[in-house]
Protein backbone atom coordinates (compact mmCIF):
# COMPACT_ATOMS: atom_id res chain seq x y z
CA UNK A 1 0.00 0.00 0.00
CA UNK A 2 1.37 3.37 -1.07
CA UNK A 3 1.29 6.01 2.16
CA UNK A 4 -1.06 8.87 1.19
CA UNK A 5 1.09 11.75 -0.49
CA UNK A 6 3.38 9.30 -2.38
CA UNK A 7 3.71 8.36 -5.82
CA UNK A 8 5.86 5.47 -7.34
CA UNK A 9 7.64 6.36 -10.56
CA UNK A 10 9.38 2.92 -11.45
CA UNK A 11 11.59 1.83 -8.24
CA UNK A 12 11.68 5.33 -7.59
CA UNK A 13 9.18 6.63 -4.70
CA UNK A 14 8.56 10.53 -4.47
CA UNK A 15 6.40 12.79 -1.89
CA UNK A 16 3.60 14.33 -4.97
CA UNK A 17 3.88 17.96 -4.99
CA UNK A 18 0.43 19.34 -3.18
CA UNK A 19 2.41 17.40 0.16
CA UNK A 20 5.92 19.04 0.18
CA UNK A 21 6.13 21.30 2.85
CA UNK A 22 3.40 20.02 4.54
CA UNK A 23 3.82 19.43 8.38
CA UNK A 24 3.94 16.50 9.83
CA UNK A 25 0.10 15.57 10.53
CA UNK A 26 0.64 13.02 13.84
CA UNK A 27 2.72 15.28 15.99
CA UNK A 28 0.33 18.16 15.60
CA UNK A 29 -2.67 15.87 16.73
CA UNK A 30 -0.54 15.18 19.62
CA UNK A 31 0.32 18.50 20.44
CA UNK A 32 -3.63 19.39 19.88
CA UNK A 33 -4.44 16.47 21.83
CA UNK A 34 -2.31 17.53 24.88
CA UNK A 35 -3.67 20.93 24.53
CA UNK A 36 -7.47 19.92 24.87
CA UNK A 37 -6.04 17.18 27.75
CA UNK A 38 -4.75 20.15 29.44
CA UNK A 39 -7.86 22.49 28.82
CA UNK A 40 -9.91 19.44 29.68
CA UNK A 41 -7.80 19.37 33.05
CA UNK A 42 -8.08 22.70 34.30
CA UNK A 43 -11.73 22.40 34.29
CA UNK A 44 -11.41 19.49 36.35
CA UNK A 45 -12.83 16.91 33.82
CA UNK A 46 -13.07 13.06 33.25
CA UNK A 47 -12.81 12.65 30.02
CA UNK A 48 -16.31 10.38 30.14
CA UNK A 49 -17.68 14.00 31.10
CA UNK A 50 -15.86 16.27 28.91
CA UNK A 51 -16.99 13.67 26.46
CA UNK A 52 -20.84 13.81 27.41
CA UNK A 53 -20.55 17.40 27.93
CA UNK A 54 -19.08 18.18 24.29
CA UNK A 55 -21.39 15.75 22.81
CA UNK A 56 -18.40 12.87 21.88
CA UNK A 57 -17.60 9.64 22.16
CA UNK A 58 -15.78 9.00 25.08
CA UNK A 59 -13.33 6.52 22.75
CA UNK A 60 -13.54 9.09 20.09
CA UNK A 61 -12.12 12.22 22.77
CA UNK A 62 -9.85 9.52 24.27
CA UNK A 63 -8.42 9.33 20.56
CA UNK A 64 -8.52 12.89 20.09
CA UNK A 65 -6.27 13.38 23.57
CA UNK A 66 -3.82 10.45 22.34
CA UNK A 67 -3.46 12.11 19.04
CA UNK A 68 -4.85 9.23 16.85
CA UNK A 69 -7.65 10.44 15.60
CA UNK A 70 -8.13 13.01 12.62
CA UNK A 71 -10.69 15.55 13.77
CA UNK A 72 -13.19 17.56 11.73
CA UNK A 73 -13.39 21.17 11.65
CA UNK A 74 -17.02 20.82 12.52
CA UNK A 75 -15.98 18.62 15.97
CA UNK A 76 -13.20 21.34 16.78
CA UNK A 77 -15.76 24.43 16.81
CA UNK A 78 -17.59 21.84 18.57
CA UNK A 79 -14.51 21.41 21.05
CA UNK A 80 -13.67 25.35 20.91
CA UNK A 81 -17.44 26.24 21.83
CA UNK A 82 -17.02 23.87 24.80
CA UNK A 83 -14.04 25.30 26.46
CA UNK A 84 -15.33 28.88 25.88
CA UNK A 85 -11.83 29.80 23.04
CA UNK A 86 -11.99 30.69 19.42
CA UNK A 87 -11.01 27.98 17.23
CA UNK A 88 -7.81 29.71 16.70
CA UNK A 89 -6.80 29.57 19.98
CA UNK A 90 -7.43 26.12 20.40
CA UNK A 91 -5.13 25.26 17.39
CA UNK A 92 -2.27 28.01 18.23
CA UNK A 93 0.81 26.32 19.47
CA UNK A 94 0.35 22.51 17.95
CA UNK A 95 2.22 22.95 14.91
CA UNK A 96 4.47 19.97 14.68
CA UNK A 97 7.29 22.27 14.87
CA UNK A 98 6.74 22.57 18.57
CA UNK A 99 6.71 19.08 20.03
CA UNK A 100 4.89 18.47 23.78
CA UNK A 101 2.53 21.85 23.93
């Protein structure tokens, strides 16, 4: 299976165009996920409530805190709304340049 972003040209493998200079996706859902851990935290939150609360999953914001899920715009104004921040402040800082937010 070819990872997503890569093309095969013969024996020759390359990163397709629209993907250089992309960041790397799993360390900035980590650093997101610590981030809404944190946020989740300082209210004094289970996850099982911060879950019910928000409307999630519990597995699905247990993912989300571990940094293995993907998460769609529409569930992070969710998440944003929740915590009382803009959705750019809930994304500032988890870049994957800047590992452990």
């Amino acid at each position: 299976m070819i990872e997503r972003g890569l093309i095969k040209r013969g024996l020759k493998e390359s990163v397709h165009r629209c993907y250089r200079g992309m960041q790397d996706a799993t360390q900035s859902r980590k650093n997101l996920g610590q981030k809404i851990r944190k946020l989740r935290e300082k209210r004094g939150l289970s996850q099982e409530a911060f879950a019910h609360d928000a409307k999630l999953a519990r597995s699905f914001a247990g993912g989300i805190e571990r940094g293995e899920r993907d998460i769609r715009l529409s569930t992070l104004c969710k998440i944003a709304d929740f915590f009382g921040v803009t959705l750019s402040e809930l994304v500032k800082g988890t870049d994957a340049n800047k590992p452990g937010v």
